[in-house]
C-alpha atoms as a PDB file:
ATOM      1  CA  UNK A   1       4.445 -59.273  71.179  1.00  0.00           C
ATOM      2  CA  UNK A   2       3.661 -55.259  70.763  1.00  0.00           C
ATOM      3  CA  UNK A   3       3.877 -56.478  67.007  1.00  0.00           C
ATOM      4  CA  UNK A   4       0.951 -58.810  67.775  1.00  0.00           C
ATOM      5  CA  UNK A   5      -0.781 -56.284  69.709  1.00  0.00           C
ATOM      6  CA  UNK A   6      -0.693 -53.361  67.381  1.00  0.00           C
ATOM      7  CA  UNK A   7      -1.837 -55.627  64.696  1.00  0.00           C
ATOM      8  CA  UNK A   8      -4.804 -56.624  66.507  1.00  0.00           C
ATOM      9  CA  UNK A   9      -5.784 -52.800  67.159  1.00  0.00           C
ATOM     10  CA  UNK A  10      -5.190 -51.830  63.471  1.00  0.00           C
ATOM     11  CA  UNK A  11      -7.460 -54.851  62.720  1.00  0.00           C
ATOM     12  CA  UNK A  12     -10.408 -53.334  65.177  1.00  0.00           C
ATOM     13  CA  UNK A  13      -9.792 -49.985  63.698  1.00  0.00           C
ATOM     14  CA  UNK A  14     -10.303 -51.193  60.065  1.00  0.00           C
ATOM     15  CA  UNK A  15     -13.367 -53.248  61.387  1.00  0.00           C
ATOM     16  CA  UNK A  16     -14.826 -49.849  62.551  1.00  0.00           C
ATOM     17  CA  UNK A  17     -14.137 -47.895  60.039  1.00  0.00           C
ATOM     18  CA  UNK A  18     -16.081 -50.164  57.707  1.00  0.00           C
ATOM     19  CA  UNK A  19     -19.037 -50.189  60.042  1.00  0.00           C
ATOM     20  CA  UNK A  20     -19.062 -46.062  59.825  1.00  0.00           C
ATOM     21  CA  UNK A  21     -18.781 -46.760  56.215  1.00  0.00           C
ATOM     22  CA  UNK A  22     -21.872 -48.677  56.410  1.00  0.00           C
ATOM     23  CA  UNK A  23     -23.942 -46.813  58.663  1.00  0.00           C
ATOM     24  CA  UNK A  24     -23.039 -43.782  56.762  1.00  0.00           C
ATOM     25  CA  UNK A  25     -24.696 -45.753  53.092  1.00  0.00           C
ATOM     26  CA  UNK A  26     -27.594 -46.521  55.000  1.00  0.00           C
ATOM     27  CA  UNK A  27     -28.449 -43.015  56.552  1.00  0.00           C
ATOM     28  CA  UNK A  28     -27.265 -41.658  52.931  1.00  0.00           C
ATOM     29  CA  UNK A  29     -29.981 -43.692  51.968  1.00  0.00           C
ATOM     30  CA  UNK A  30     -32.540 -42.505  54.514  1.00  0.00           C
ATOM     31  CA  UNK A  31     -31.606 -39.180  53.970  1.00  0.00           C
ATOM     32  CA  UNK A  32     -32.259 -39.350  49.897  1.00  0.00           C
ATOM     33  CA  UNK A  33     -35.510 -41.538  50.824  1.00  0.00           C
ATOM     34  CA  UNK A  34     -37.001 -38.632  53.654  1.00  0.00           C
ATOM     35  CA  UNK A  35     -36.070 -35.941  51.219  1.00  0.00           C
ATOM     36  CA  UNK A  36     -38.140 -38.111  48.474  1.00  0.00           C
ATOM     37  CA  UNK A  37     -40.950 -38.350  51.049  1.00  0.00           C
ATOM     38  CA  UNK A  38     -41.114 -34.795  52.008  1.00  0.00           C
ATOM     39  CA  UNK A  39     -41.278 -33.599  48.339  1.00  0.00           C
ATOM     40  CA  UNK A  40     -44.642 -35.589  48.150  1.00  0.00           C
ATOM     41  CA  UNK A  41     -45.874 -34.703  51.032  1.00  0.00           C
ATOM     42  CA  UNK A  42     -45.305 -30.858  50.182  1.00  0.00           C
ATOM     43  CA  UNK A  43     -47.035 -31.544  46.834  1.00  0.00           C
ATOM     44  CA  UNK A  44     -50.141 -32.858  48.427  1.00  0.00           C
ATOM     45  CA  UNK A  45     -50.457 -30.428  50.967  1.00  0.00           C
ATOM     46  CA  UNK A  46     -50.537 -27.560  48.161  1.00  0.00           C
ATOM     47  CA  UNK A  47     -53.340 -29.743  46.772  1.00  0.00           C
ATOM     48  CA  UNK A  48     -55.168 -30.309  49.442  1.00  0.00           C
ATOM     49  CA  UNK A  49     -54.482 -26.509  50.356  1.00  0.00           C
ATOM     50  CA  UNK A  50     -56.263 -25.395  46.817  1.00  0.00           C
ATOM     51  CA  UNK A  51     -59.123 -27.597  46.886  1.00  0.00           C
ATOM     52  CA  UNK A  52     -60.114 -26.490  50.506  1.00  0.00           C
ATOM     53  CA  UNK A  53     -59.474 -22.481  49.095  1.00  0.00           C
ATOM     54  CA  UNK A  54     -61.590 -23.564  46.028  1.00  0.00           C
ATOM     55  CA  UNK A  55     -64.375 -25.402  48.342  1.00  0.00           C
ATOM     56  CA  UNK A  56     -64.258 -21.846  50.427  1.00  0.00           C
ATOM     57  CA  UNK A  57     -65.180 -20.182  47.172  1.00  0.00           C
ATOM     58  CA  UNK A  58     -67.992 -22.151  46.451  1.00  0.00           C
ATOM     59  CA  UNK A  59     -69.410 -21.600  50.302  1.00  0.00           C
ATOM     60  CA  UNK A  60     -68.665 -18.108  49.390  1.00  0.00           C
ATOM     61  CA  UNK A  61     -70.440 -18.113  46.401  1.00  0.00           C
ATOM     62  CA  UNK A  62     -73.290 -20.063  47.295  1.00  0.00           C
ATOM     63  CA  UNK A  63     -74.049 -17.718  50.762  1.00  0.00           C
ATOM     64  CA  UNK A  64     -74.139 -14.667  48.068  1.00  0.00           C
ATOM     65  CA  UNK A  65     -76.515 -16.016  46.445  1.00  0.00           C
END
């Protein structure tokens, strides 16, 4: 009977272990995908960042004038 028993808790244990193994591949995953995503976002912020300081030039350039 504690035979029975102890298999049935190494049994749940393995279970969970494999669903830690699977959450940890999917927020792996997530992680690789949000560090993806926040390399493009940086990128088109610095864009967007030189066009509005070249637009600022222009304004600049044309209130000289």
């Amino acid at each position: 009977m504690e035979i029975h028993r102890l298999e049935k808790k190494i049994d749940a244990l393995i279970a969970y272990c494999r669903d830690l193994e699977n959450q940890n591949s999917f927020l792996e995953s997530e992680q690789t995908k949000l560090k993806k995503e926040k390399v493009s976002l940086v990128e088109k912020n610095r864009a967007a960042k030189t066009r509005i300081e070249l637009m600022i030039q222009q304004l600049k350039s044309l209130g000289d004038n």
